[in-house]
PDB file of N, CA and C in Angstrom:
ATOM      1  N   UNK A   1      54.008 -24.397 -55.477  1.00  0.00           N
ATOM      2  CA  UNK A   1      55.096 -23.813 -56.222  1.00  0.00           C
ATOM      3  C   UNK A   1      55.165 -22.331 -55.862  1.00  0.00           C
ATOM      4  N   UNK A   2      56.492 -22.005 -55.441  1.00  0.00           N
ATOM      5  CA  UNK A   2      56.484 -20.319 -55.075  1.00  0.00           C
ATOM      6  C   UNK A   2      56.531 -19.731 -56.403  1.00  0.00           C
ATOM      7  N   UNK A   3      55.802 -18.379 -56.431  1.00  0.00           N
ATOM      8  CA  UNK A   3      55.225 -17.065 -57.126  1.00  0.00           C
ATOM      9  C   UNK A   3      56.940 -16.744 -57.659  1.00  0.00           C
ATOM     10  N   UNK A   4      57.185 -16.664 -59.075  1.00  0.00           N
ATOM     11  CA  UNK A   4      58.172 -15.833 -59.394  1.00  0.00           C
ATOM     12  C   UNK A   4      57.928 -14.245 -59.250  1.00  0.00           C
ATOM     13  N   UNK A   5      58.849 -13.621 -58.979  1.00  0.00           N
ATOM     14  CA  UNK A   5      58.044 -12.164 -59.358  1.00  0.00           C
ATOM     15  C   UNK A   5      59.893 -11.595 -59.728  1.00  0.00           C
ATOM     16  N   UNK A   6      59.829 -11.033 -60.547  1.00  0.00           N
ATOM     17  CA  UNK A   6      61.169  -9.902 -60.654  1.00  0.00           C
ATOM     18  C   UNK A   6      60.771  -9.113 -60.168  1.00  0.00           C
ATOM     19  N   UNK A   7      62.665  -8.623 -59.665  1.00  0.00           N
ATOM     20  CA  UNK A   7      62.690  -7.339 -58.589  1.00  0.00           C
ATOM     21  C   UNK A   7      63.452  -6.314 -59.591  1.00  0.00           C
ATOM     22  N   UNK A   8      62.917  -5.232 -59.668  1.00  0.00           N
ATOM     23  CA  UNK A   8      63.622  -4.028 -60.562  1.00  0.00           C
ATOM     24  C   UNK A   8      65.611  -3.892 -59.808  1.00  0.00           C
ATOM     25  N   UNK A   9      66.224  -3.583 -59.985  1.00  0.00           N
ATOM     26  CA  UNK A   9      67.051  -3.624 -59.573  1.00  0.00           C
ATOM     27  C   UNK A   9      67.424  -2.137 -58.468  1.00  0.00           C
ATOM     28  N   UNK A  10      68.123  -1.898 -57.758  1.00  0.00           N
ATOM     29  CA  UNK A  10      68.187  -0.514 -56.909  1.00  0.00           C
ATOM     30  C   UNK A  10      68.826   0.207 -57.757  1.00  0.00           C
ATOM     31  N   UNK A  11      68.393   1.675 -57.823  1.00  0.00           N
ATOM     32  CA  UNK A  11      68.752   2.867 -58.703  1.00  0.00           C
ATOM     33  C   UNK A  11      70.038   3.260 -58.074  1.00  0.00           C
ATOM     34  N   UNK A  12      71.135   3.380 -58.936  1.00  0.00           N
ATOM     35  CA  UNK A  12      72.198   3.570 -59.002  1.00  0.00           C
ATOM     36  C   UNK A  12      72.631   4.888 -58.502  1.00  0.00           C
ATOM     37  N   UNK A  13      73.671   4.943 -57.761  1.00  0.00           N
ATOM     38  CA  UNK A  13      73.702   5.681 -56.721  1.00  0.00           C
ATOM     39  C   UNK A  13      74.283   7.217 -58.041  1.00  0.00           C
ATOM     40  N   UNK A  14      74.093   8.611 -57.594  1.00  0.00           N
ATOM     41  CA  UNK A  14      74.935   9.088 -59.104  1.00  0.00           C
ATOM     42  C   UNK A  14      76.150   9.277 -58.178  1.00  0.00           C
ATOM     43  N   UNK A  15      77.059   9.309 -58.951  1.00  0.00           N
ATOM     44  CA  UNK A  15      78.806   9.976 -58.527  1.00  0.00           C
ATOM     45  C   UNK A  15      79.783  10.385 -59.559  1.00  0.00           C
ATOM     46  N   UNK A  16      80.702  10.699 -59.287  1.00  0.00           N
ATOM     47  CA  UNK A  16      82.036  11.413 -60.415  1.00  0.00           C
ATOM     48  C   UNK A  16      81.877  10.013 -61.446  1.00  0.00           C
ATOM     49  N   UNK A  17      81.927   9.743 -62.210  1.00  0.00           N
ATOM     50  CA  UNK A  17      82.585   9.084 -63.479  1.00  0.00           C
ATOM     51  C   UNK A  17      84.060   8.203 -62.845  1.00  0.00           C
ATOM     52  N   UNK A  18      84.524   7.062 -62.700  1.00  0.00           N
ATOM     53  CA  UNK A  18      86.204   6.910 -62.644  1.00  0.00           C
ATOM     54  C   UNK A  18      86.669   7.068 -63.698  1.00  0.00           C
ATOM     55  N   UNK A  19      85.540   7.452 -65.111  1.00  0.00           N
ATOM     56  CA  UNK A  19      86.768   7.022 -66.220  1.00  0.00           C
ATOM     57  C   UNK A  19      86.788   8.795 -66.557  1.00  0.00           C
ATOM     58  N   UNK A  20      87.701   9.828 -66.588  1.00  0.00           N
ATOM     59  CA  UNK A  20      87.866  11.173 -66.438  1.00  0.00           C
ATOM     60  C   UNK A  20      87.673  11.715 -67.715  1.00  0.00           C
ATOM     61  N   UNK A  21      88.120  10.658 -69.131  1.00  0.00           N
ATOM     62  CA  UNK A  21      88.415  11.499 -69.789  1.00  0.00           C
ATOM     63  C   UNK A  21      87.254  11.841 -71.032  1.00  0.00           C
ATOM     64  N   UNK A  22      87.207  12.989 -71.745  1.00  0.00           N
ATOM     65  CA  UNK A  22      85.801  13.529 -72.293  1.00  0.00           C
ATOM     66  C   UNK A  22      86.185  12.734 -73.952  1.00  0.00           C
ATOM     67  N   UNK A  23      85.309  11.816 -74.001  1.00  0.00           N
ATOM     68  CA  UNK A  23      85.105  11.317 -75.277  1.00  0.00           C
ATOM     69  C   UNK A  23      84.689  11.804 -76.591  1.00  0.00           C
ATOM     70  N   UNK A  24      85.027  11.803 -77.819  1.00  0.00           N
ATOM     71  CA  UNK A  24      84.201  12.810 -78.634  1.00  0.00           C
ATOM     72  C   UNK A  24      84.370  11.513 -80.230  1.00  0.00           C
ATOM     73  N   UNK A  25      83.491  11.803 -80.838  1.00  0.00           N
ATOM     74  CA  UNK A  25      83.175  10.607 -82.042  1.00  0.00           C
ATOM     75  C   UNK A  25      84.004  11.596 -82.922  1.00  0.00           C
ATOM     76  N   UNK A  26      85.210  11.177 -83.586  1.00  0.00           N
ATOM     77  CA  UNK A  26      85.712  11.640 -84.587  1.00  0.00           C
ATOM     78  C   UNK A  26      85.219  11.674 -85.900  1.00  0.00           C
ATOM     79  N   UNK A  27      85.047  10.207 -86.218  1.00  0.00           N
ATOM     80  CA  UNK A  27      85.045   9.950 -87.332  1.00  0.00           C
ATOM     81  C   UNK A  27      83.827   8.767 -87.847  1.00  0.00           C
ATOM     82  N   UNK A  28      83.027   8.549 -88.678  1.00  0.00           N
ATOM     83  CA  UNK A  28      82.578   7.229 -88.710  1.00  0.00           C
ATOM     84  C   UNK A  28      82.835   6.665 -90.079  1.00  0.00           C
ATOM     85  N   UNK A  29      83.464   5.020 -89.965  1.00  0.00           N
ATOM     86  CA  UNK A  29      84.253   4.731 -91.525  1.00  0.00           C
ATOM     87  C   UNK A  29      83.405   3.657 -91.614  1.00  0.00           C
ATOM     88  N   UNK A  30      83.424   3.507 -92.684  1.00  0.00           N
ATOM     89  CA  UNK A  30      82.712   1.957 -93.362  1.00  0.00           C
ATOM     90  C   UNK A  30      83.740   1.589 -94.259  1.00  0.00           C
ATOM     91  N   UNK A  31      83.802   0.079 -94.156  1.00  0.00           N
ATOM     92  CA  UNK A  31      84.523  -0.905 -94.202  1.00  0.00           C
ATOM     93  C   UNK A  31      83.928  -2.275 -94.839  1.00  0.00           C
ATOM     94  N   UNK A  32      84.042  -2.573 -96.197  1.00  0.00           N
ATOM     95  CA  UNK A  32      82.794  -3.209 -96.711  1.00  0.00           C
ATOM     96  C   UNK A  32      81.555  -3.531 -95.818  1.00  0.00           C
ATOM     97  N   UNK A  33      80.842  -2.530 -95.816  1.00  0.00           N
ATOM     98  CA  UNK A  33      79.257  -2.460 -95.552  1.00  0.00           C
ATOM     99  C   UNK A  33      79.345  -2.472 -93.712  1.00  0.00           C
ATOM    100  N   UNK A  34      80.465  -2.857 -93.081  1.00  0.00           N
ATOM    101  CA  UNK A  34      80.385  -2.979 -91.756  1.00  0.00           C
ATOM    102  C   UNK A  34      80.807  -1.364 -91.136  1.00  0.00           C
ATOM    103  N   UNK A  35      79.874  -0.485 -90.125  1.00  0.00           N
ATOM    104  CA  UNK A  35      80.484   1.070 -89.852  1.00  0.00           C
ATOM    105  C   UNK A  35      81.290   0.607 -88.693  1.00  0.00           C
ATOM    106  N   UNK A  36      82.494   1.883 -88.535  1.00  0.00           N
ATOM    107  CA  UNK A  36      82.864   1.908 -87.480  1.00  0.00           C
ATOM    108  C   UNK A  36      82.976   3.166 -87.113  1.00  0.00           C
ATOM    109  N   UNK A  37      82.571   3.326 -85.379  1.00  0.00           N
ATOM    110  CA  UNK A  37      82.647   4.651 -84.981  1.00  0.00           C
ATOM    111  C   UNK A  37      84.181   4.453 -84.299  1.00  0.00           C
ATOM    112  N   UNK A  38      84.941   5.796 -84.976  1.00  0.00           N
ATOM    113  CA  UNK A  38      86.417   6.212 -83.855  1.00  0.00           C
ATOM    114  C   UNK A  38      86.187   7.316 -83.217  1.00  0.00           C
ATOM    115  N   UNK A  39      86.416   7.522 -81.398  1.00  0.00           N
ATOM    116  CA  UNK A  39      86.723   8.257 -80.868  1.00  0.00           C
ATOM    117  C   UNK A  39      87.731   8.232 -80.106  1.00  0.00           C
ATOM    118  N   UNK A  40      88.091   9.615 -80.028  1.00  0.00           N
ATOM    119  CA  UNK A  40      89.118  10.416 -79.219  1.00  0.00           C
ATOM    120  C   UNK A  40      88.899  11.084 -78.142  1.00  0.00           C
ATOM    121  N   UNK A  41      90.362  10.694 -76.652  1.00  0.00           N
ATOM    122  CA  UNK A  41      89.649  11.214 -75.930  1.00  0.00           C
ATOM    123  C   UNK A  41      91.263  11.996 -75.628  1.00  0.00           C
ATOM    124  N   UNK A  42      90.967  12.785 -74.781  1.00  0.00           N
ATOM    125  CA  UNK A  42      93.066  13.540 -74.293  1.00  0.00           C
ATOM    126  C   UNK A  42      92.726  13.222 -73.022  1.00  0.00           C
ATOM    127  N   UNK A  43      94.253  12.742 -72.297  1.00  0.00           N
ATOM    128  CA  UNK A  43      94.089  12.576 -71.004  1.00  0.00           C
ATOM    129  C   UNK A  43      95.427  12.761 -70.725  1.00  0.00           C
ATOM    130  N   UNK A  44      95.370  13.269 -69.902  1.00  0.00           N
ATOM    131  CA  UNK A  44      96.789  14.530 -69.426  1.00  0.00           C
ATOM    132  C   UNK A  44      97.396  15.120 -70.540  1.00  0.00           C
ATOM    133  N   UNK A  45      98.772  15.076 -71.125  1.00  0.00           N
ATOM    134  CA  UNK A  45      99.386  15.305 -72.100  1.00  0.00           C
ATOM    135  C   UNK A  45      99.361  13.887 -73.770  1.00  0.00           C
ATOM    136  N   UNK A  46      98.333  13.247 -73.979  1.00  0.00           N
ATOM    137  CA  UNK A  46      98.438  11.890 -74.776  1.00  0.00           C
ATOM    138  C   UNK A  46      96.649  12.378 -74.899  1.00  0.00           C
ATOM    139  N   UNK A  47      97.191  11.474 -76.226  1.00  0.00           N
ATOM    140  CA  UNK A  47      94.896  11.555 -77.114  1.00  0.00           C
ATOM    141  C   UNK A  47      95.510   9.851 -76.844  1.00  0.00           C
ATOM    142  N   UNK A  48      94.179   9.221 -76.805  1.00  0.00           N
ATOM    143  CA  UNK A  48      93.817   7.896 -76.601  1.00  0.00           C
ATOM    144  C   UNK A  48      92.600   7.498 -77.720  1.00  0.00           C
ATOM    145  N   UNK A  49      92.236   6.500 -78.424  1.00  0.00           N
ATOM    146  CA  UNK A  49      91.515   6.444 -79.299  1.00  0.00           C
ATOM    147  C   UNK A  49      91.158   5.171 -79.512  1.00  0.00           C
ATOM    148  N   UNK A  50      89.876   4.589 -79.765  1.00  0.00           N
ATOM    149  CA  UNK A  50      89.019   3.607 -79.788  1.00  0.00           C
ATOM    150  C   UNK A  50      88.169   3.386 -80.631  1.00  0.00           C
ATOM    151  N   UNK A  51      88.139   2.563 -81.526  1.00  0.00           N
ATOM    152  CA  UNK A  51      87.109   1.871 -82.595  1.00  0.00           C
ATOM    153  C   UNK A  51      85.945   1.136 -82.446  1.00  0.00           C
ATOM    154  N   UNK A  52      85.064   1.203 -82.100  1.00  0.00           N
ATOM    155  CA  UNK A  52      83.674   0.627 -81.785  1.00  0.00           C
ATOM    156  C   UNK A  52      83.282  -0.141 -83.495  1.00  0.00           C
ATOM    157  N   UNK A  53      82.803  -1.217 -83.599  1.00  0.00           N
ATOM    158  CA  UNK A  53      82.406  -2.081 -84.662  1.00  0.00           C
ATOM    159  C   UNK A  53      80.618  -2.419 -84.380  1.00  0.00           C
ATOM    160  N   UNK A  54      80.464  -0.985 -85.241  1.00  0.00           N
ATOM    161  CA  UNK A  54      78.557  -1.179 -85.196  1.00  0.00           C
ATOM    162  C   UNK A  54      78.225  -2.695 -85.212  1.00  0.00           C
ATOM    163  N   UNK A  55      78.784  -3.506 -85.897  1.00  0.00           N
ATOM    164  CA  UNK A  55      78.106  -4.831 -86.420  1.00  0.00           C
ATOM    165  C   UNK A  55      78.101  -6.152 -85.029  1.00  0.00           C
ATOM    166  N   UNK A  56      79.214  -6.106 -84.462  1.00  0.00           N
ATOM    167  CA  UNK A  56      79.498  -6.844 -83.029  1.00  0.00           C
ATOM    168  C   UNK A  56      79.565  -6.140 -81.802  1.00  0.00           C
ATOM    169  N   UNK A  57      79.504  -4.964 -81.923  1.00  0.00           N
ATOM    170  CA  UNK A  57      79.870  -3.760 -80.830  1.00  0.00           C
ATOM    171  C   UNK A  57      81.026  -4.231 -80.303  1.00  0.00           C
ATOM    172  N   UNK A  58      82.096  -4.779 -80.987  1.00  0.00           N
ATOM    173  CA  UNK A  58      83.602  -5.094 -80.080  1.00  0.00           C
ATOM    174  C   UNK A  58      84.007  -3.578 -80.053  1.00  0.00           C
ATOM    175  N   UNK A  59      85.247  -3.507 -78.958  1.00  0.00           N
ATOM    176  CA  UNK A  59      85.503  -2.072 -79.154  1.00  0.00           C
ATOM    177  C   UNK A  59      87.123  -2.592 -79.279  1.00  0.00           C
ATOM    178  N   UNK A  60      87.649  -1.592 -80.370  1.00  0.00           N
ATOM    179  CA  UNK A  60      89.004  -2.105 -80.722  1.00  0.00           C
ATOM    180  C   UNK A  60      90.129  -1.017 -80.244  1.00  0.00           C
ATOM    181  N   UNK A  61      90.849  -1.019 -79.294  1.00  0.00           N
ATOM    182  CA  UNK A  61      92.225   0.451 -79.418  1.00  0.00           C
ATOM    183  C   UNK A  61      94.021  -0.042 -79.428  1.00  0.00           C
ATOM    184  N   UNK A  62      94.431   0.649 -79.997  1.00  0.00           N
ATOM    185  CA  UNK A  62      95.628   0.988 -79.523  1.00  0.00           C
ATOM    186  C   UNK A  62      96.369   1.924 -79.252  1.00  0.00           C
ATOM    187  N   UNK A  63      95.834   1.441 -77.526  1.00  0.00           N
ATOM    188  CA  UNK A  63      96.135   2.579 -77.077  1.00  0.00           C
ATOM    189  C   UNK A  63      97.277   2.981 -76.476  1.00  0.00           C
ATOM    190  N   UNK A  64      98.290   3.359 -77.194  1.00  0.00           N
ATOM    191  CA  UNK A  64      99.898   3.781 -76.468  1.00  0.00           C
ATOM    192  C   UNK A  64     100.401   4.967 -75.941  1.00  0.00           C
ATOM    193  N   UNK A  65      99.028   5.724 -76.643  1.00  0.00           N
ATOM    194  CA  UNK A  65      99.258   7.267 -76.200  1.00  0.00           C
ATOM    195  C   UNK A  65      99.888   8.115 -77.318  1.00  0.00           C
ATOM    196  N   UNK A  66      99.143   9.062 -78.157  1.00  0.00           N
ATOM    197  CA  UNK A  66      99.826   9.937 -78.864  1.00  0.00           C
ATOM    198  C   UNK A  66      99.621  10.994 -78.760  1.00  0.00           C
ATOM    199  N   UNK A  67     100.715  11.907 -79.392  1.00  0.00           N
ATOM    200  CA  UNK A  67     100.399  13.163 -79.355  1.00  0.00           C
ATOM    201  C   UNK A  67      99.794  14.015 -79.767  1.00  0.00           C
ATOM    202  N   UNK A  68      98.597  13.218 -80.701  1.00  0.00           N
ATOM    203  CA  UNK A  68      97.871  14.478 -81.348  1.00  0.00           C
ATOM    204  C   UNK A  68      96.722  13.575 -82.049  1.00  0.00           C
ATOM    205  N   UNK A  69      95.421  14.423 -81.418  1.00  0.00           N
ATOM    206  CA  UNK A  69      94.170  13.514 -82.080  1.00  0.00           C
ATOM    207  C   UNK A  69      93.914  13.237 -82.996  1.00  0.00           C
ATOM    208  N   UNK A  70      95.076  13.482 -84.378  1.00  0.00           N
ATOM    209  CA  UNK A  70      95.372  12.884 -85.297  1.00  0.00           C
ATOM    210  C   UNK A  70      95.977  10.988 -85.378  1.00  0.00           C
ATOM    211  N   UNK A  71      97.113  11.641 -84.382  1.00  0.00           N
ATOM    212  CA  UNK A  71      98.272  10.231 -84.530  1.00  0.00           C
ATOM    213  C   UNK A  71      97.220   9.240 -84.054  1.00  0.00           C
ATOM    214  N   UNK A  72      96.757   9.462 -82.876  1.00  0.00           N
ATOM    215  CA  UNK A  72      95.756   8.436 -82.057  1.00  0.00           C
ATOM    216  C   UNK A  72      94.182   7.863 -83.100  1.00  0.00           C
ATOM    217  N   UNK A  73      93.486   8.810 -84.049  1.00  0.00           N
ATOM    218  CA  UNK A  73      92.649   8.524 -84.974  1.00  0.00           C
ATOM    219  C   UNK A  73      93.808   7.224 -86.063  1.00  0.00           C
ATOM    220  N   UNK A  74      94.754   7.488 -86.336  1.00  0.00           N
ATOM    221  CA  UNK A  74      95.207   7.037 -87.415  1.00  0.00           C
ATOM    222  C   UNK A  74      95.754   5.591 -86.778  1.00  0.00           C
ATOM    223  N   UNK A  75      95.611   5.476 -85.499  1.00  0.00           N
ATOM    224  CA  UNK A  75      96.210   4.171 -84.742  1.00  0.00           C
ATOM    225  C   UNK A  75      94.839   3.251 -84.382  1.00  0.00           C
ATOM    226  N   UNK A  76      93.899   3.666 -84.517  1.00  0.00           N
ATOM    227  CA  UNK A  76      92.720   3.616 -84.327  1.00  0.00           C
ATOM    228  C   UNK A  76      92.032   2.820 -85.802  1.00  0.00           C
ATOM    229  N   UNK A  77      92.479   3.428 -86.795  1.00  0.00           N
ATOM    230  CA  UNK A  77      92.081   2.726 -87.956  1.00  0.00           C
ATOM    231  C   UNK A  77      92.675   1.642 -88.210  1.00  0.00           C
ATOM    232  N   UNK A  78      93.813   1.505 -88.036  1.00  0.00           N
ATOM    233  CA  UNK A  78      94.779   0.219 -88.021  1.00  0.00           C
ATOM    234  C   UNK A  78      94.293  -0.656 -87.081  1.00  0.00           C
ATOM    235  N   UNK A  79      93.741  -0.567 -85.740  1.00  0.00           N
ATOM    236  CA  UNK A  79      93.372  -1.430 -85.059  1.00  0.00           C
ATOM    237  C   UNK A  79      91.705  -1.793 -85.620  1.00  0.00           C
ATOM    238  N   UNK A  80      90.622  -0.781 -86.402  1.00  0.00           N
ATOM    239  CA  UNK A  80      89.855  -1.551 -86.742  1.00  0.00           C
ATOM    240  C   UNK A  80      90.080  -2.043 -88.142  1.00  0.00           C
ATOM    241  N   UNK A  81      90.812  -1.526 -88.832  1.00  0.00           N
ATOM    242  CA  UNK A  81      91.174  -2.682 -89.737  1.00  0.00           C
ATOM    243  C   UNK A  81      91.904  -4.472 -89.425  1.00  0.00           C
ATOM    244  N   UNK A  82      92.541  -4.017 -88.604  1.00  0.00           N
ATOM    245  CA  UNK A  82      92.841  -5.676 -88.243  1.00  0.00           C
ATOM    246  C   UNK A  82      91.764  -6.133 -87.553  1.00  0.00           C
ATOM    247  N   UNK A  83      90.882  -5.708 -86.321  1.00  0.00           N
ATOM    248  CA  UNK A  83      89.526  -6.648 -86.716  1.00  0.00           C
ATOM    249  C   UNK A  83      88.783  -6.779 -87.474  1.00  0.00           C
ATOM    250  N   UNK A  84      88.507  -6.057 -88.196  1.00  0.00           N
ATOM    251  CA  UNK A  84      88.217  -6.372 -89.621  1.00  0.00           C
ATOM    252  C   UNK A  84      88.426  -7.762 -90.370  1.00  0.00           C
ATOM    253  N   UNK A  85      89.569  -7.720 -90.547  1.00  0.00           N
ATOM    254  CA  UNK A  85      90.235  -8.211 -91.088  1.00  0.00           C
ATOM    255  C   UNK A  85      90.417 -10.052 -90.271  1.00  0.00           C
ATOM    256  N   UNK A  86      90.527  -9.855 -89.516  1.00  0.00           N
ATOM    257  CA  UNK A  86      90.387 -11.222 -88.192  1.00  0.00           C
ATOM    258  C   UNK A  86      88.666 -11.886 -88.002  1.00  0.00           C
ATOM    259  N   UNK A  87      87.897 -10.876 -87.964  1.00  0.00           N
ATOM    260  CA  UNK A  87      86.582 -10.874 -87.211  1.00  0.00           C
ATOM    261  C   UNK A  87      85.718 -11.283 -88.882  1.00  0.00           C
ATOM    262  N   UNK A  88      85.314 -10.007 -89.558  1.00  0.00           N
ATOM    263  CA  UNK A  88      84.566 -10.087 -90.449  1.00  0.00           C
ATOM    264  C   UNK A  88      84.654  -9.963 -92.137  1.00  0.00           C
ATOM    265  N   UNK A  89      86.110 -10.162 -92.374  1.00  0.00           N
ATOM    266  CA  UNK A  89      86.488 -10.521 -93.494  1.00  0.00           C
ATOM    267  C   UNK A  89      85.958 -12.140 -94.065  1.00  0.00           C
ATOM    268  N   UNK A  90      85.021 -12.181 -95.062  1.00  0.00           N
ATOM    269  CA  UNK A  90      84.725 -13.392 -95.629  1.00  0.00           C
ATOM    270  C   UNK A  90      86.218 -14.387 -96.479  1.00  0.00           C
ATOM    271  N   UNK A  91      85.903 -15.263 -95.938  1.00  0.00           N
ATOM    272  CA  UNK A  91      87.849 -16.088 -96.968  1.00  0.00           C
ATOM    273  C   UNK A  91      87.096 -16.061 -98.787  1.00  0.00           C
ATOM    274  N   UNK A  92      88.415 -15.734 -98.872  1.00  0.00           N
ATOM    275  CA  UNK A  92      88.239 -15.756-100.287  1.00  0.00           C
ATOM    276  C   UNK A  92      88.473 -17.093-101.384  1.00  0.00           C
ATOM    277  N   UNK A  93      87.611 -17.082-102.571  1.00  0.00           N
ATOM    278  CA  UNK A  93      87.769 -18.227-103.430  1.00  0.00           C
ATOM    279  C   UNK A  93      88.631 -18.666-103.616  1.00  0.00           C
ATOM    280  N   UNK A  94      89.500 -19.896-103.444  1.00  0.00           N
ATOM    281  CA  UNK A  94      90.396 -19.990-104.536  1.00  0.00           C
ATOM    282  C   UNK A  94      90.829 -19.892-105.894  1.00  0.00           C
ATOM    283  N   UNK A  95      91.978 -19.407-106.121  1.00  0.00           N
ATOM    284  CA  UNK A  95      92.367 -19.577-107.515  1.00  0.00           C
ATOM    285  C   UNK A  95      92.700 -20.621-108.205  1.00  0.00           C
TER     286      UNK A  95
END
């Protein structure tokens, strides 16, 4: 029977980043007991913004482009509220 052995993998070459734009953690919300981190990033003239879900690490955006790392935070909550809401909302009792 041949010898397993793992091979470390080859060290990654360093270079520019493709993704350009500088990320920054806005905000972190909790959402019955589940956190979510939102960040904001600007890329050219538009903020872009993304919801990370501590509990599944899905990452949630909608991202259309706004004008102000406000509008883009507040588009950002709406998108982790609907996974929320899809993903880890328990159904409720009937009445």
């Amino acid at each position: 029977m041949p010898a397993y052995r793992r091979v470390a993998p080859k060290p990654a070459e360093v270079s520019r980043p493709s993704w350009p734009h500088q990320w920054t953690r806005e905000e972190r919300v909790d959402l019955d007991g589940i956190i979510y981190e939102i960040c904001v990033a600007k890329h050219r003239d538009e903020f872009l913004a993304v919801s990370v879900c501590n509990e599944c690490c899905e990452q949630v955006s909608i991202n259309l482009g706004s004008s102000s790392a406000k509008k883009a935070r507040d588009r950002a909550v709406v998108g982790l509220q609907l996974h929320h809401d899809s993903v880890h909302r328990r159904p409720r009792k009937p009445r």
